[in-house]
Protein backbone atom coordinates (compact mmCIF):
# COMPACT_ATOMS: atom_id res chain seq x y z
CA UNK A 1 153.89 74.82 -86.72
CA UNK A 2 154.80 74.79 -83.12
CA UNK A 3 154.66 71.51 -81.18
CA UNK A 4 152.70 71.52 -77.73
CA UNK A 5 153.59 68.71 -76.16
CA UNK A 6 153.37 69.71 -72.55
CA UNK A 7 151.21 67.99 -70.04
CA UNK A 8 148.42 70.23 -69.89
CA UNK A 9 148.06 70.15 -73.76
CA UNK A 10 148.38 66.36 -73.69
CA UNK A 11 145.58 65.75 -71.42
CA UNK A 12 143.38 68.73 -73.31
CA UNK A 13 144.41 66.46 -76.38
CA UNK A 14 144.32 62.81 -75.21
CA UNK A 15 141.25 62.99 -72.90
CA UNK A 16 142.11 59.31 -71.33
CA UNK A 17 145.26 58.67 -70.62
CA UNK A 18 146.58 55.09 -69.64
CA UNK A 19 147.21 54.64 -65.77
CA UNK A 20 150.20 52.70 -64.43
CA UNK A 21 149.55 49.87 -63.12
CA UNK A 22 150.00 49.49 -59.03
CA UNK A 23 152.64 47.43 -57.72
CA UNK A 24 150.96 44.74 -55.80
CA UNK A 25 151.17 45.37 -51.95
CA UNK A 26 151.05 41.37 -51.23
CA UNK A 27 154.92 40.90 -53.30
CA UNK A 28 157.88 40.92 -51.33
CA UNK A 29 160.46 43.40 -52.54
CA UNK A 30 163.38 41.61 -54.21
CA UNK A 31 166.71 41.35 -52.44
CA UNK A 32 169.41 42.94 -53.38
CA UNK A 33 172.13 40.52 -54.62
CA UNK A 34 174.37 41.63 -51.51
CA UNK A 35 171.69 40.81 -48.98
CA UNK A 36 171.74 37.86 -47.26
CA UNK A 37 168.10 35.96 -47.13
CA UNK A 38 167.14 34.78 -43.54
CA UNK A 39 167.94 31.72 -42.36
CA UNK A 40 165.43 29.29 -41.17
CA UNK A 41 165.69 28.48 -37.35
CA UNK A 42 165.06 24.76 -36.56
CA UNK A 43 163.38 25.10 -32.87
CA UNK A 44 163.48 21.31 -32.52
CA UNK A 45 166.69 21.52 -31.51
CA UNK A 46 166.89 24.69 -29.12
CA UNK A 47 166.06 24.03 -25.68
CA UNK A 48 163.46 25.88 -24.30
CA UNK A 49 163.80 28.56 -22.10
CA UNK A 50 162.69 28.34 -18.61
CA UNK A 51 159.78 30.88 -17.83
CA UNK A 52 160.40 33.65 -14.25
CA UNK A 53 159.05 31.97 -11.32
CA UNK A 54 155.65 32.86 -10.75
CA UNK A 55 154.16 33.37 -14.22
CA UNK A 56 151.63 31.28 -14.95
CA UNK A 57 153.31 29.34 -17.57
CA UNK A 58 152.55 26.18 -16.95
CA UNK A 59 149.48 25.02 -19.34
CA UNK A 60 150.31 20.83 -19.46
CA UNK A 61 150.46 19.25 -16.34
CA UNK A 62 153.12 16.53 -16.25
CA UNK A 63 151.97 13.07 -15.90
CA UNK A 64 153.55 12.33 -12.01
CA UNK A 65 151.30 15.04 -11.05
CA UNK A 66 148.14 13.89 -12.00
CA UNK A 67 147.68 12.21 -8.84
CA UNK A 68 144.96 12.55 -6.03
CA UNK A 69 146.09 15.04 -3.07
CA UNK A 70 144.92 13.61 0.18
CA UNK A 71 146.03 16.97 1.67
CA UNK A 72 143.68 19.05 -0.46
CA UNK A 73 140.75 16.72 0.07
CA UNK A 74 140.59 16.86 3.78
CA UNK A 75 142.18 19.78 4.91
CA UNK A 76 141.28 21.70 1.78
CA UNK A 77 140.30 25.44 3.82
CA UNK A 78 143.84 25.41 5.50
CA UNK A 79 145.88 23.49 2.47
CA UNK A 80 144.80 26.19 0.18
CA UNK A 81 145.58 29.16 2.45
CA UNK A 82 148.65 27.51 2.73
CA UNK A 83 149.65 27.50 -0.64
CA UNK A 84 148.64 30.49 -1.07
CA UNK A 85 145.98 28.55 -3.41
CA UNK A 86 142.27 29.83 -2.78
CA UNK A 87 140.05 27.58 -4.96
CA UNK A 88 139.10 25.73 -1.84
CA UNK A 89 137.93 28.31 0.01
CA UNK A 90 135.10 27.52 -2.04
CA UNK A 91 134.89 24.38 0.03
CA UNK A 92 132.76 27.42 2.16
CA UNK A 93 129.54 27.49 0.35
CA UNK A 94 126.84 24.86 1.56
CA UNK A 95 126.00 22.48 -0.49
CA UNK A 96 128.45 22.84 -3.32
CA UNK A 97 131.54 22.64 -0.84
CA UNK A 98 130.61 18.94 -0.28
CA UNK A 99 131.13 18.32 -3.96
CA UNK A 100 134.46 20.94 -4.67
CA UNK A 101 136.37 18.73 -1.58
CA UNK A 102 136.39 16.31 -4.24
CA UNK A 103 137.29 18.80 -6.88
CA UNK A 104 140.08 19.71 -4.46
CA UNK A 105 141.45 15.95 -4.22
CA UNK A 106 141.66 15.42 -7.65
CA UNK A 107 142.75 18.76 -8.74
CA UNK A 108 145.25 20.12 -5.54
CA UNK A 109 148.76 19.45 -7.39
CA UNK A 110 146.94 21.16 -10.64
CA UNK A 111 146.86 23.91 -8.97
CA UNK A 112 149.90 24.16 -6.78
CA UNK A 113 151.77 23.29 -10.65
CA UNK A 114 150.18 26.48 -12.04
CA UNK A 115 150.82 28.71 -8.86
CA UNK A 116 154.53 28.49 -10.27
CA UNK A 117 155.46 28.30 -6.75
CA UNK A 118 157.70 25.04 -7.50
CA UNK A 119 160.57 25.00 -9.91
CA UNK A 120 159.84 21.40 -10.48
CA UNK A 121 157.56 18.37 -9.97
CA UNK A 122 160.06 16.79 -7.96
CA UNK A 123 159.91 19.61 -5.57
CA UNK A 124 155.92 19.44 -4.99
CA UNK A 125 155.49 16.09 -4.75
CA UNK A 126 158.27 15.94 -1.91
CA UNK A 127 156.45 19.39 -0.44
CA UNK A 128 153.32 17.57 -0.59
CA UNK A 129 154.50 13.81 1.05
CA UNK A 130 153.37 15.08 4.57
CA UNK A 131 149.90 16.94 3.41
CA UNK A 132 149.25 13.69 1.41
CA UNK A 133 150.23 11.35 4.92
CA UNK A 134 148.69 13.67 7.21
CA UNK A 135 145.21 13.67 4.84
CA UNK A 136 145.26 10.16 4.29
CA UNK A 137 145.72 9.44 8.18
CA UNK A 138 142.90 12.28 8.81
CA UNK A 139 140.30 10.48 6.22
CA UNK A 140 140.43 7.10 7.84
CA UNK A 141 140.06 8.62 11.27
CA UNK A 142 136.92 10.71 9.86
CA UNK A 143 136.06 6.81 8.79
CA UNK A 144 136.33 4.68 11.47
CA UNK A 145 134.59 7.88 13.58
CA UNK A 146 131.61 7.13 11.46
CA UNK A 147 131.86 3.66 11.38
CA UNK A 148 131.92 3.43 15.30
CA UNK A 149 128.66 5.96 15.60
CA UNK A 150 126.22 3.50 13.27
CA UNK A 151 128.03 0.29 15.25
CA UNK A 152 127.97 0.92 18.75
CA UNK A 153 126.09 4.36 19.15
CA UNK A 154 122.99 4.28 16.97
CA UNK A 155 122.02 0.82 18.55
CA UNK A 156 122.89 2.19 22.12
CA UNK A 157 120.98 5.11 21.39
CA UNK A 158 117.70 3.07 20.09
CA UNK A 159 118.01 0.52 22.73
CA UNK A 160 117.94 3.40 25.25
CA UNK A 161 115.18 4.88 23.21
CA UNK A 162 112.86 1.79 23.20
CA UNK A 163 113.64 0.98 27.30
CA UNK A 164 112.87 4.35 27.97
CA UNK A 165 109.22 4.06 26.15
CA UNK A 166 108.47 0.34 28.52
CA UNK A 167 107.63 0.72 31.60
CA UNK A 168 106.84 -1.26 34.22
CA UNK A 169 103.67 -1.42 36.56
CA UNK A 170 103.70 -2.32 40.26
CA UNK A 171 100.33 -3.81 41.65
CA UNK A 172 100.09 -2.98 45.26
């Protein structure tokens, strides 16, 4: 009697044969006893590395900066297109430019920070000293502008106003 054991007469002969099983895709192959596993970086302890000037990089803004910007509030238009910052050139639109000069005050080193024009905070707060004086200096002058006009003019104006409207009659 002859034996047939070749593959085609096994399958003809055992109509289901047993499948191997898969190896599982999610398993890590074992090392080999001669490689070395990874070592585990503790990034505590590196310092960071400084980003290229210019990215945007800076997503926290340090705590000395959160300060208002006297520069950006009042001379917001010429502030911004001097720091090459153009968020206040929406300053522009009427209406909504009387509410972004505020936006501006509160948000000017913000956005100087970001501009990664400045290596450090140290650097834009001294960059900024004279915007901030010459802004404060420039909203109190604004003030006491407007405080002089309902003072003196208004009431000069009325009184004018109401000695314009008497007049006098002459009998004859």
């Amino acid at each position: 009697m002859e034996n047939n054991n070749t593959p085609a007469n096994n399958a003809v002969n055992n109509p289901s044969p047993q499948p191997t099983p898969a190896p599982e895709q999610n398993q890590a192959p074992s090392p080999e006893p001669y490689q070395q596993q990874p070592q585990q970086q503790n990034y505590q302890s590196q310092p960071a590395q400084q980003p290229q000037q210019g990215q945007h990089h800076r997503l926290t803004l340090p705590p000395e900066l959160k300060k208002w910007n006297w520069g950006a509030f009042v001379y917001n238009i010429m502030w911004g297109i001097g720091h090459k910052v153009y968020s206040p050139l929406l300053c522009l639109i009427p209406f909504f430019g009387v509410i972004w000069i505020f936006i501006c005050g509160a948000r000017g080193n913000q956005w100087l920070w970001e501009s990664g024009q400045y290596s450090n905070t140290t650097e834009l707060l001294n960059s900024q000293k004279s915007w901030n004086r010459a802004g404060f200096v420039g909203f109190f002058i604004f003030l006491a502008i407007i405080i002089l006009e309902f003072v003196v003019f208004i009431p000069i104006l009325s009184m004018a106003g109401m000695a314009a409207s008497t007049s006098t009659y002459t009998v004859y």
